[in-house]
C-alpha atoms as a PDB file:
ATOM      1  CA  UNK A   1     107.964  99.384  67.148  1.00  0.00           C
ATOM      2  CA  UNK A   2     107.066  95.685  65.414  1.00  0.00           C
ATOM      3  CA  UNK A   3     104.133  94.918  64.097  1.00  0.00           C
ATOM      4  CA  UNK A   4     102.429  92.076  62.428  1.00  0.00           C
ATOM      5  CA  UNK A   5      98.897  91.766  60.851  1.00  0.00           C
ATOM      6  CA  UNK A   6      97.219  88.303  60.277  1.00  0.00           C
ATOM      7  CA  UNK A   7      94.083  87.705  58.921  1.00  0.00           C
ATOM      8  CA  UNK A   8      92.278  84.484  59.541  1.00  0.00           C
ATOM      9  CA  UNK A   9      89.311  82.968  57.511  1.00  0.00           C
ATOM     10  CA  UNK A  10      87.659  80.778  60.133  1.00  0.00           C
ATOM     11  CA  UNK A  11      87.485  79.972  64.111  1.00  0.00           C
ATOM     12  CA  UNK A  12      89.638  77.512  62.964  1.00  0.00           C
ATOM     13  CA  UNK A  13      92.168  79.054  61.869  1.00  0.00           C
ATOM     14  CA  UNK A  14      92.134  81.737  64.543  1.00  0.00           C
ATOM     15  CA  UNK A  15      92.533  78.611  67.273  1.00  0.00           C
ATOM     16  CA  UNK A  16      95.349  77.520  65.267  1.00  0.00           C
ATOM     17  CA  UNK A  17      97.014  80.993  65.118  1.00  0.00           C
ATOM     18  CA  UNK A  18      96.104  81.559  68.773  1.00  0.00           C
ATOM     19  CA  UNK A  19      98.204  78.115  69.322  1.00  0.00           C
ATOM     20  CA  UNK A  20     101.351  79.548  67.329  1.00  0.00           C
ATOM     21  CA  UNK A  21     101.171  82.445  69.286  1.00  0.00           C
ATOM     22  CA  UNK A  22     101.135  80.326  72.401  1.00  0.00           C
ATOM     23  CA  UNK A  23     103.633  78.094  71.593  1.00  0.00           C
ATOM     24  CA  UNK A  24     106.035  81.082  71.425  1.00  0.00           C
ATOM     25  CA  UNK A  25     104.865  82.706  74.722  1.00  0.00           C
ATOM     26  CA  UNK A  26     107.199  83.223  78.034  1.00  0.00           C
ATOM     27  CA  UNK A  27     107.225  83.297  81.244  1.00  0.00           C
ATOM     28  CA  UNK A  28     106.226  86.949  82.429  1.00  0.00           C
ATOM     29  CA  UNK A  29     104.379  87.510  78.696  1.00  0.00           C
ATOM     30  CA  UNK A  30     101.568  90.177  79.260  1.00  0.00           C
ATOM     31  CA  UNK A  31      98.711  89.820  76.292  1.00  0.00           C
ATOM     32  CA  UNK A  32      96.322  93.023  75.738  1.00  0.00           C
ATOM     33  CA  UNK A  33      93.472  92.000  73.643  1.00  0.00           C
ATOM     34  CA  UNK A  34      91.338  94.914  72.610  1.00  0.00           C
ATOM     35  CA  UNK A  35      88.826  94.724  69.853  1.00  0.00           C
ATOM     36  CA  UNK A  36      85.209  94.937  69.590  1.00  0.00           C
ATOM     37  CA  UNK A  37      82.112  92.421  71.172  1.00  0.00           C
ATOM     38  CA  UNK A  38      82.599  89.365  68.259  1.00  0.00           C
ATOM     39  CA  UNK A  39      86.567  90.306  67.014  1.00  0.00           C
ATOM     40  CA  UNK A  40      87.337  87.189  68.265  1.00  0.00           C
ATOM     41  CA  UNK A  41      89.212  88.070  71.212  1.00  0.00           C
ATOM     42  CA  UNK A  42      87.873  84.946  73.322  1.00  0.00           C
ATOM     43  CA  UNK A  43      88.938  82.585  70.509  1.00  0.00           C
ATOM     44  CA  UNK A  44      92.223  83.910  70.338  1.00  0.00           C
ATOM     45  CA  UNK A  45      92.547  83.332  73.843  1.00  0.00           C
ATOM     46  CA  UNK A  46      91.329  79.713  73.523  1.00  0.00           C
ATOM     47  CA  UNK A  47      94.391  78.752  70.753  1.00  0.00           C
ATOM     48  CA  UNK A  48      96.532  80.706  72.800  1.00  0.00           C
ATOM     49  CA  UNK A  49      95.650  78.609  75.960  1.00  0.00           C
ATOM     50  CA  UNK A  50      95.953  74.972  73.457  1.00  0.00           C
ATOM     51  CA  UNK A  51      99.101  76.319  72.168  1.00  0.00           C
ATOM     52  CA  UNK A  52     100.733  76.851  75.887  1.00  0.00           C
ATOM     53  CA  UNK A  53      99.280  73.369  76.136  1.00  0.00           C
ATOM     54  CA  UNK A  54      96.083  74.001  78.622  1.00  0.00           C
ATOM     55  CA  UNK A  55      93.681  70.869  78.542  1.00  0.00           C
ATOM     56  CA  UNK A  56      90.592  72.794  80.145  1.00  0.00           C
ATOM     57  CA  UNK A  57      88.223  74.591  77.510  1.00  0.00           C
ATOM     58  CA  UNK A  58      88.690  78.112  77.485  1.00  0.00           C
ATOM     59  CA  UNK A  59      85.142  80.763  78.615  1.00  0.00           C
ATOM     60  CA  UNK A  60      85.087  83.857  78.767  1.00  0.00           C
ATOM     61  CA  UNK A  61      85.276  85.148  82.438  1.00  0.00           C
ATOM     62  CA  UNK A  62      83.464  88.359  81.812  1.00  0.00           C
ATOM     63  CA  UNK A  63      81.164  87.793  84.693  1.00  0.00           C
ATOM     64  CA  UNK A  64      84.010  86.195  87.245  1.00  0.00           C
ATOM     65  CA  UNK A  65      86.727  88.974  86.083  1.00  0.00           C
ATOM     66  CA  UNK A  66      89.835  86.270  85.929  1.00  0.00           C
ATOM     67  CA  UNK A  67      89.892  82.620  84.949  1.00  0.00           C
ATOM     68  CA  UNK A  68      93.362  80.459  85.308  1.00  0.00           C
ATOM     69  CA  UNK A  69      94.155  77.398  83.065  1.00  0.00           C
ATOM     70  CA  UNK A  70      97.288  75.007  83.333  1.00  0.00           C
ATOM     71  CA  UNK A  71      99.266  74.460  80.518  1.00  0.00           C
ATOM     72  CA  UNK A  72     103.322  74.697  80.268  1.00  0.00           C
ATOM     73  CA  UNK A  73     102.857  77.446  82.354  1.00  0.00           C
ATOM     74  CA  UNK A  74      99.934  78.620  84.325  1.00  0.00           C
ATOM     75  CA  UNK A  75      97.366  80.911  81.928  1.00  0.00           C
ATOM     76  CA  UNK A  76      95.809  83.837  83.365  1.00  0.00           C
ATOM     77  CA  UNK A  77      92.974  85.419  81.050  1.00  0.00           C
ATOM     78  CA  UNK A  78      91.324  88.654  83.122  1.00  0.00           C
ATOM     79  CA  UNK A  79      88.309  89.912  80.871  1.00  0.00           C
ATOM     80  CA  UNK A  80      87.685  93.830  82.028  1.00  0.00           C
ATOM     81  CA  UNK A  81      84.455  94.282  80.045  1.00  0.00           C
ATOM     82  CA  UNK A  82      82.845  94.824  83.625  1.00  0.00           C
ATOM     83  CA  UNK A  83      85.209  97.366  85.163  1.00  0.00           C
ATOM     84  CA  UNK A  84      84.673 101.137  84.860  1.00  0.00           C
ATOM     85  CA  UNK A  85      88.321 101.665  85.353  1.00  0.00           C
ATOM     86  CA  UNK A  86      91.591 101.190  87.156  1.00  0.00           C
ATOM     87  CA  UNK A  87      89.868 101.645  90.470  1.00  0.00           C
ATOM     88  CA  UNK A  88      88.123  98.680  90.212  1.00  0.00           C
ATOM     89  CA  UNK A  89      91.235  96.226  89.730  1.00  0.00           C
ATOM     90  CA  UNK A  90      91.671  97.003  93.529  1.00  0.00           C
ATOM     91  CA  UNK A  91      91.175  93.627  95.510  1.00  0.00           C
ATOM     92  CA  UNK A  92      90.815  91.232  92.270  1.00  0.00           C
ATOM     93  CA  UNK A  93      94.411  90.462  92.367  1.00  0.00           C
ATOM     94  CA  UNK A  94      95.429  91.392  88.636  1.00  0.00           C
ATOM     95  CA  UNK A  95      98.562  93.297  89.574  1.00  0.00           C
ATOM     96  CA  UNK A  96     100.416  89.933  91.283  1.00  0.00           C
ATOM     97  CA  UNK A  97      99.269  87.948  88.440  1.00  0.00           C
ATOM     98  CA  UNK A  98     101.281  90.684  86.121  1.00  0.00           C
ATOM     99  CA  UNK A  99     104.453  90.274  87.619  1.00  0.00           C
ATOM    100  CA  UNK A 100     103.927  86.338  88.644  1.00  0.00           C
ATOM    101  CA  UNK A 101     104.820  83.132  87.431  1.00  0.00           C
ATOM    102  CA  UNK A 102     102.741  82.512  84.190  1.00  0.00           C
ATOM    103  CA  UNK A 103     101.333  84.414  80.743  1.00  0.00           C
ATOM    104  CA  UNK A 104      98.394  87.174  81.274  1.00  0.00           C
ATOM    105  CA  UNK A 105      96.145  87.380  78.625  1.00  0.00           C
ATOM    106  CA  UNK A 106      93.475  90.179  78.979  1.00  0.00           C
ATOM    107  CA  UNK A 107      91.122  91.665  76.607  1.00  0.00           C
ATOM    108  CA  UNK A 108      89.502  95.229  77.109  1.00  0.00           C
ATOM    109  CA  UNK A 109      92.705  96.259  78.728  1.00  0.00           C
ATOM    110  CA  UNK A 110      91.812 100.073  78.325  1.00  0.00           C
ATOM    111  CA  UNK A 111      89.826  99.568  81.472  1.00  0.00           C
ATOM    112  CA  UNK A 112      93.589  98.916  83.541  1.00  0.00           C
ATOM    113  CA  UNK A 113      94.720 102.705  82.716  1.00  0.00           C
ATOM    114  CA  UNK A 114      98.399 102.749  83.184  1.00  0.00           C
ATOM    115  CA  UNK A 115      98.875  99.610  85.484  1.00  0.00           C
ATOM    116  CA  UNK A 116      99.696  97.043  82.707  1.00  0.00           C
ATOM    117  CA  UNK A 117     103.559  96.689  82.204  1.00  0.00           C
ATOM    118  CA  UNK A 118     105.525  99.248  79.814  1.00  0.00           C
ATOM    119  CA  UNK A 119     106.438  96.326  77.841  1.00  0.00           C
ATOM    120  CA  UNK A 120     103.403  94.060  76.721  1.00  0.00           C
ATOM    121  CA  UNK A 121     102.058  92.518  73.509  1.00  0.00           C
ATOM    122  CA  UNK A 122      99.213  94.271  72.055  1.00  0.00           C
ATOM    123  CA  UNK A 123      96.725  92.713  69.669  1.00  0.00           C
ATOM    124  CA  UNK A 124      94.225  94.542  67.723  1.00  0.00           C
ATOM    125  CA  UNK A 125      91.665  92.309  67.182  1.00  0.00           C
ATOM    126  CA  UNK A 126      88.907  93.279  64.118  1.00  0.00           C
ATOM    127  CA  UNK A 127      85.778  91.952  62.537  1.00  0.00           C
ATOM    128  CA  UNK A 128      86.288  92.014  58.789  1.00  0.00           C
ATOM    129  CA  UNK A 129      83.477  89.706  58.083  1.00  0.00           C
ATOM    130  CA  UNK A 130      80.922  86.417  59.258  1.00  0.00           C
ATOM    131  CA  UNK A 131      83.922  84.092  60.122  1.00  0.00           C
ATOM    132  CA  UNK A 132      87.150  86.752  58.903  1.00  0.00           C
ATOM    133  CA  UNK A 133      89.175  88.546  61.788  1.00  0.00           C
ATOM    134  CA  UNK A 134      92.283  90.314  61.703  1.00  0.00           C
ATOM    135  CA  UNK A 135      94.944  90.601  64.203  1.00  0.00           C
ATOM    136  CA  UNK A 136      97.108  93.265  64.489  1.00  0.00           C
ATOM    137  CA  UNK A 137      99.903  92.378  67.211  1.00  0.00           C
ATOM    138  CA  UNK A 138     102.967  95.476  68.102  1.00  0.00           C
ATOM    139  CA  UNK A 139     104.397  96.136  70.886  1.00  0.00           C
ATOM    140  CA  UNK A 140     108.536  97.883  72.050  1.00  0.00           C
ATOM    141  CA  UNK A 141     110.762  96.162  74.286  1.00  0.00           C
ATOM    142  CA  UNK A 142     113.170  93.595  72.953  1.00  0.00           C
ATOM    143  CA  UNK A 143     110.996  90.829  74.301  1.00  0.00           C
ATOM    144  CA  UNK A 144     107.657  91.855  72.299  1.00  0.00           C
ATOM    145  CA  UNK A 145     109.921  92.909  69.211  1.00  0.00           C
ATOM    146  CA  UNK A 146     111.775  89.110  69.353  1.00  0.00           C
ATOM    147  CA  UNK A 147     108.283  87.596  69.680  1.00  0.00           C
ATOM    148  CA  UNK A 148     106.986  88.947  66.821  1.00  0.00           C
ATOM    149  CA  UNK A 149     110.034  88.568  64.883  1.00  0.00           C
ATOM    150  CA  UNK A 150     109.816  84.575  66.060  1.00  0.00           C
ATOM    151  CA  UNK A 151     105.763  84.969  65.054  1.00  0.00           C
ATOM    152  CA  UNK A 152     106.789  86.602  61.395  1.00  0.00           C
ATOM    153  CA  UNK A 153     109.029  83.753  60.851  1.00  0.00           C
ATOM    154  CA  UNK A 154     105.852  80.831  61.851  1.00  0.00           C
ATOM    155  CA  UNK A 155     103.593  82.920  59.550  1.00  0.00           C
ATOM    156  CA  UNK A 156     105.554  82.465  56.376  1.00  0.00           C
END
C-alpha cells in the first residue's frame, strides 16, 4: 500500500497542495477525506476543486449533503457529517455519482460503510497546530498507487 504524508504551514499552502492533487486527478477518482471538525478537510477540497480548474468557490455542503462544481471534469464533494450511516445515502444519489463521469471528493466517509469503491484515495487529514495540517494520503489499486507515485514526484 502507498502512502504519502505532507504537512502544510498555512491555508495557503493547503489550497496550493489541494491544487497539485487536483491537477493529477482522473476521471472515476474517488477522494475519502476523514479527519477531525478544523483538519482542514474543506480547504483541501477547495485546492482540489482550483486545481481540476473549478471557477465557483468551494462551501462546505454539510447541511445540503452534495455540492457539484465544474472544472476539467465535473467535481462532486458529498460531506456525510449529517448521516448516521449507510442507510441514509438511500435517495441522495451518492452511489451514481461514484461510478459517473467526474472526481468524488467526500469527507467523513466512515458514515458510507462499505459502499465506497475497493479502490479509492484516502486522506488523513490532522490538526497539528493554529494554521499546520497534515495529510496523510494511501490507498491499493494501481490507480491510487500511480497517483501517489505522480504526487511524490510534485512534492519534491
Amino acid at each position: 500500500m502507498a502512502s504519502l504524508t505532507i504537512v502544510c504551514g498555512s491555508p495557503a499552502a493547503t489550497l496550493a497542495f489541494g491544487a497539485r492533487l487536483g491537477g493529477l486527478l482522473a476521471r472515476g477518482d474517488v477522494v475519502a477525506l476523514h479527519g477531525e471538525l478544523g483538519a482542514g478537510k474543506t480547504q483541501l477540497v477547495a485546492g482540489i476543486a482550483a486545481g481540476l480548474g473549478a471557477p465557483d468557490a468551494v462551501t462546505s455542503p454539510t447541511f445540503v449533503v452534495i455540492q457539484h462544481y465544474q472544472g476539467r471534469l465535473p467535481i462532486h464533494h458529498a460531506d456525510l457529517y449529517r448521516l448516521d450511516g449507510p442507510a441514509d445515502l438511500d435517495g441522495i444519489g451518492l452511489e451514481e455519482l461514484l461510478d459517473g463521469d467526474g472526481v468524488c471528493l467526500i469527507e467523513w466517509p466512515e458514515r458510507a460503510g462499505d459502499r465506497l469503491p475497493a479502490e479509492h484515495l484516502v486522506i488523513a487529514c490532522a490538526w497539528l497546530g493554529p494554521t499546520e495540517r497534515s495529510f496523510t494520503l494511501r490507498g491499493a489499486g494501481q490507480r491510487v498507487e500511480r497517483l501517489i507515485t505522480a504526487l511524490r514526484a510534485v512534492e519534491r
